[in-house]
C-alpha atoms as a PDB file:
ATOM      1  CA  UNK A   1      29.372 -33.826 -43.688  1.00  0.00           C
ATOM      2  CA  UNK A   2      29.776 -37.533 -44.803  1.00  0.00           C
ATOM      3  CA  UNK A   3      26.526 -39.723 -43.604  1.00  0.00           C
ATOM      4  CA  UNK A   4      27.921 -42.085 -41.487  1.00  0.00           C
ATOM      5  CA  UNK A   5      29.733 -39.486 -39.571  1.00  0.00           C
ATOM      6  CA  UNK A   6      26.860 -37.168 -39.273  1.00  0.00           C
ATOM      7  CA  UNK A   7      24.785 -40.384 -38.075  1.00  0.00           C
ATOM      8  CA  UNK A   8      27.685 -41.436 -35.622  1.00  0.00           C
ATOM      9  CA  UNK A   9      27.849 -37.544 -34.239  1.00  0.00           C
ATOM     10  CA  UNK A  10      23.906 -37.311 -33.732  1.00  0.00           C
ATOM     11  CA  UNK A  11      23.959 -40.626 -31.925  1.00  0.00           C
ATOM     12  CA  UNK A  12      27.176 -39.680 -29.813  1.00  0.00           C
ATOM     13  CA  UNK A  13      25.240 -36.427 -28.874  1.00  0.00           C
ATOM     14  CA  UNK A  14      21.906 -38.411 -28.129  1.00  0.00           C
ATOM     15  CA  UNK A  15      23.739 -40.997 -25.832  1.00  0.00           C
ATOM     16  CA  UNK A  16      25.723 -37.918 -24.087  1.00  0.00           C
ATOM     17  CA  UNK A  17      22.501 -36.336 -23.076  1.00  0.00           C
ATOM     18  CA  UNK A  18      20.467 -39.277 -21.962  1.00  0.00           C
ATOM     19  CA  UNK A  19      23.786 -40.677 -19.514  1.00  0.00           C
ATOM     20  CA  UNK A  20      24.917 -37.443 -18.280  1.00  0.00           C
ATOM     21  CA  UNK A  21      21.203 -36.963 -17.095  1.00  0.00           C
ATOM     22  CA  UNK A  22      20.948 -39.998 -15.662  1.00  0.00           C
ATOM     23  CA  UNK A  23      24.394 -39.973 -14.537  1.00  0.00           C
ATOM     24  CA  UNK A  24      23.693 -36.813 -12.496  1.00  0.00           C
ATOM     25  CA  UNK A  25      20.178 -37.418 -11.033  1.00  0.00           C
ATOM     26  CA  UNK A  26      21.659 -40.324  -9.581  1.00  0.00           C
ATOM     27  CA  UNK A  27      24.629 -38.482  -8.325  1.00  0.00           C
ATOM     28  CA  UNK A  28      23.172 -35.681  -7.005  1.00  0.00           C
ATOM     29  CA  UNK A  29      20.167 -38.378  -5.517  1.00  0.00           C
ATOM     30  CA  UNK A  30      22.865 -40.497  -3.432  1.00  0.00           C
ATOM     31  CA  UNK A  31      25.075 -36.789  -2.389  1.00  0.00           C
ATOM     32  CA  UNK A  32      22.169 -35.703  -1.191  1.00  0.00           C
ATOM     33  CA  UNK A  33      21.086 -38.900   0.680  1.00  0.00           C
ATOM     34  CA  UNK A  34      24.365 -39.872   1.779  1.00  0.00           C
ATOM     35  CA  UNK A  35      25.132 -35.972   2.398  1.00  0.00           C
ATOM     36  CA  UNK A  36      28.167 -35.870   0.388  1.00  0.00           C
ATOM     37  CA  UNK A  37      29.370 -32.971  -1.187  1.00  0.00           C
ATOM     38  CA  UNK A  38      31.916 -34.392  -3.803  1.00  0.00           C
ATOM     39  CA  UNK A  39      28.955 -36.490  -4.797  1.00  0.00           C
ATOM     40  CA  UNK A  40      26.787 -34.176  -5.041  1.00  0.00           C
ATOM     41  CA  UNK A  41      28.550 -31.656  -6.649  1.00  0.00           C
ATOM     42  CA  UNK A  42      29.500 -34.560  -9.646  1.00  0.00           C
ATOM     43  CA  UNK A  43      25.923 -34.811 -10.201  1.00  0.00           C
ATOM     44  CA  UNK A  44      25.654 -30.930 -10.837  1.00  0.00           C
ATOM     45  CA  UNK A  45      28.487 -31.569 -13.412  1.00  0.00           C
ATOM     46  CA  UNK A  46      26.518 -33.975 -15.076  1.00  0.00           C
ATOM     47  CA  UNK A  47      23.273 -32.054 -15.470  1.00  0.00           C
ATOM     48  CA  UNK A  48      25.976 -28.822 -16.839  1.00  0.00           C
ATOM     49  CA  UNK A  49      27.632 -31.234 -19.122  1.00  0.00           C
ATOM     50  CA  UNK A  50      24.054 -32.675 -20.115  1.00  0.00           C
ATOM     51  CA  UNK A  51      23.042 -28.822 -21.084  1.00  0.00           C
ATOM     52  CA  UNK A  52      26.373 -28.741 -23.588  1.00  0.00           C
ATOM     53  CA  UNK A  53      25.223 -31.993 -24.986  1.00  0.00           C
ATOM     54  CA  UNK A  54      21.738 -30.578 -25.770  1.00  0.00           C
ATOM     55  CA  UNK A  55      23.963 -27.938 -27.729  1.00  0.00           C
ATOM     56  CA  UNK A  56      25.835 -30.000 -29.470  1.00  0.00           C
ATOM     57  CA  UNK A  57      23.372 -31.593 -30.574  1.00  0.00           C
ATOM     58  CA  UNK A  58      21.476 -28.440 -32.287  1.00  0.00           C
ATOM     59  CA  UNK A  59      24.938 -28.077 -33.705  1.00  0.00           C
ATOM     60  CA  UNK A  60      25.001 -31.391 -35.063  1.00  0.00           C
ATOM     61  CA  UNK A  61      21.060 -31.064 -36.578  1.00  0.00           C
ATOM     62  CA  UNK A  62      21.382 -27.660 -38.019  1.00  0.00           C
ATOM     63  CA  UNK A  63      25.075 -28.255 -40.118  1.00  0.00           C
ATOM     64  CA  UNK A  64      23.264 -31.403 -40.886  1.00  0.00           C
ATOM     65  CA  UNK A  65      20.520 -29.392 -42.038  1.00  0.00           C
ATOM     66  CA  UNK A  66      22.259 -26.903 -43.488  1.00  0.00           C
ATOM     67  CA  UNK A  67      26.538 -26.705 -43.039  1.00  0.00           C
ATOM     68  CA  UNK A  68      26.558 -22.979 -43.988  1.00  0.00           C
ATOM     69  CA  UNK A  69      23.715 -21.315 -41.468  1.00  0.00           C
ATOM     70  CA  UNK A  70      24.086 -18.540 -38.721  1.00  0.00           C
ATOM     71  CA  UNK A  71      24.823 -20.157 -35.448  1.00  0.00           C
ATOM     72  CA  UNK A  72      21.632 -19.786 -33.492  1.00  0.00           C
ATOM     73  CA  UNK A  73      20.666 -18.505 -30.194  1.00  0.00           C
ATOM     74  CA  UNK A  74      20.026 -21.588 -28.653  1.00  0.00           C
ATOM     75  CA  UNK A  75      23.738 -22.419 -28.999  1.00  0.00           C
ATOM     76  CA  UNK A  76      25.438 -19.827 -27.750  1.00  0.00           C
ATOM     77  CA  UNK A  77      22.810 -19.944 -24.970  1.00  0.00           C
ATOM     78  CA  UNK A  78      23.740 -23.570 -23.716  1.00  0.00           C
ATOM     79  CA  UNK A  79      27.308 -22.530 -24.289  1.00  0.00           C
ATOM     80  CA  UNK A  80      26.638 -19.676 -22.063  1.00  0.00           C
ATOM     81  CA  UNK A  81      24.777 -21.389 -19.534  1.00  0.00           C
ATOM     82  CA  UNK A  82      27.691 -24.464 -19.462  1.00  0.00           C
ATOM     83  CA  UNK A  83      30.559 -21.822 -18.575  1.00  0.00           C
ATOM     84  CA  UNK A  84      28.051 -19.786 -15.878  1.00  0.00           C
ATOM     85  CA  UNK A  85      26.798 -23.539 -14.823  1.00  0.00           C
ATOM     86  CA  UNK A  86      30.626 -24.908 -13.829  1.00  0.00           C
ATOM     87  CA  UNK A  87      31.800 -21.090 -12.532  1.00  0.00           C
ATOM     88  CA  UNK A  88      28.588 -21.624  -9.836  1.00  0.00           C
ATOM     89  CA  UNK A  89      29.581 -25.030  -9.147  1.00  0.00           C
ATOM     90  CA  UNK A  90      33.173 -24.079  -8.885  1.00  0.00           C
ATOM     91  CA  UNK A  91      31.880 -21.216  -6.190  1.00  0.00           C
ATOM     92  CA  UNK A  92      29.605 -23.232  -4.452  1.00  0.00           C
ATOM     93  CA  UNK A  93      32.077 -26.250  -3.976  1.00  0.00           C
ATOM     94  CA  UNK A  94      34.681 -24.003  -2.642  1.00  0.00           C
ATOM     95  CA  UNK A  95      32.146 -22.388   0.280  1.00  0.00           C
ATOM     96  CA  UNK A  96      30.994 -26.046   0.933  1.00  0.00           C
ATOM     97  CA  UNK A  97      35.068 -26.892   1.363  1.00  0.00           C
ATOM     98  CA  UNK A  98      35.533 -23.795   3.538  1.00  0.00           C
ATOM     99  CA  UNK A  99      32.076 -24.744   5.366  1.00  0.00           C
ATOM    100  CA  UNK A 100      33.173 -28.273   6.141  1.00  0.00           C
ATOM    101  CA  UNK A 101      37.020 -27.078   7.291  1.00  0.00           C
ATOM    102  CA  UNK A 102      35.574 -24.777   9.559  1.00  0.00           C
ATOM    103  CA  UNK A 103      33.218 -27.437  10.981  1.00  0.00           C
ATOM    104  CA  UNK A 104      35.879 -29.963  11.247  1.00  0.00           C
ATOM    105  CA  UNK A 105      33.799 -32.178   9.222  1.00  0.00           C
ATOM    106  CA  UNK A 106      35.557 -35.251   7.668  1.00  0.00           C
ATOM    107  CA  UNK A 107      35.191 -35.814   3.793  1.00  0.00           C
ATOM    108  CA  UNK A 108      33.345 -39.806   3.758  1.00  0.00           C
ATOM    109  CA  UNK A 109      33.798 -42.282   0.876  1.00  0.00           C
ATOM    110  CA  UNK A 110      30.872 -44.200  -0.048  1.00  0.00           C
ATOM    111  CA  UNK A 111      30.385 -46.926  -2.049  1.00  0.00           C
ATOM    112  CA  UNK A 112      27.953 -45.533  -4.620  1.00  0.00           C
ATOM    113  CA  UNK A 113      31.034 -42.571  -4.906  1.00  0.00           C
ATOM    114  CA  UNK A 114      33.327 -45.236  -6.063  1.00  0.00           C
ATOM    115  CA  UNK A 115      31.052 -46.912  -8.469  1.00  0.00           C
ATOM    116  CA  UNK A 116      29.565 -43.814 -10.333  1.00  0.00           C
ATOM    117  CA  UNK A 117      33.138 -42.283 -10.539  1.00  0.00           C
ATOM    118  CA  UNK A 118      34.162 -46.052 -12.054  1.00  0.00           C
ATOM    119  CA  UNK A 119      31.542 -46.248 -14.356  1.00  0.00           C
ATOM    120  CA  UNK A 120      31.911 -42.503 -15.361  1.00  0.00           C
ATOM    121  CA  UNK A 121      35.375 -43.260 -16.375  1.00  0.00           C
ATOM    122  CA  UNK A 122      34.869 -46.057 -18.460  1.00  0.00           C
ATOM    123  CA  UNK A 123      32.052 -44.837 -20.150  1.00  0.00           C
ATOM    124  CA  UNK A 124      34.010 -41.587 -21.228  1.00  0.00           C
ATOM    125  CA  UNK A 125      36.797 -43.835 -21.997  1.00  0.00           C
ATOM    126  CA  UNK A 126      34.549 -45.104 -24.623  1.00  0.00           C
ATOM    127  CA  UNK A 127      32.924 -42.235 -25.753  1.00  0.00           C
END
């Protein structure tokens, strides 16, 4: 792998861990305050996409490290716990849906929705 692009990779992956988990504590914060599902459930997203950051970026050190070595535990582990991580937030959306039809319960736009879902798709935009 060329320098620069290894460089550019590790920093993508750095920047990818450190917004999603920002991205979703605050998400998950204001769902949770604000008792929004939607918003809530984005957070969750966040923290599973933060967990496939964390292994890409083991990717990213070890074939900078070494290009031609095993692919490690810890890899296939964060792989393994993003798919399991979005099947369970897939699940528990759904019941929360279901929940909130049987209630009658009315979905609510907030604000801080609007804003993280803005700035979420700008930043990927750019990324």
């Amino acid at each position: 792998m060329k320098p620069a692009l290894y460089k550019t990779a590790l920093a993508l992956s750095y920047f990818t861990i450190a917004y999603n988990l920002s991205e979703g504590l605050i998400a998950m914060g204001l769902g949770f305050k604000d008792e929004t599902l939607s918003l809530f459930g984005f957070g969750v997203d966040s923290m599973i996409e933060m967990v496939s950051g964390l292994g890409i970026m083991q990717m990213v050190l070890r074939i900078g490290r070494n290009p031609h070595s095993e692919v490690p535990g810890f890899e296939v582990t964060s792989l393994r716990i993003t798919g399991y991580g979005f099947l369970v937030l897939a699940v528990g959306l759904v019941v929360g849906i279901i929940f909130n039809i049987i209630q009658h319960h009315t979905p609510e736009t907030t604000i801080w929705g609007a804003v993280i879902a803005l700035v979420s798709i700008v930043v990927m935009v750019l990324l």
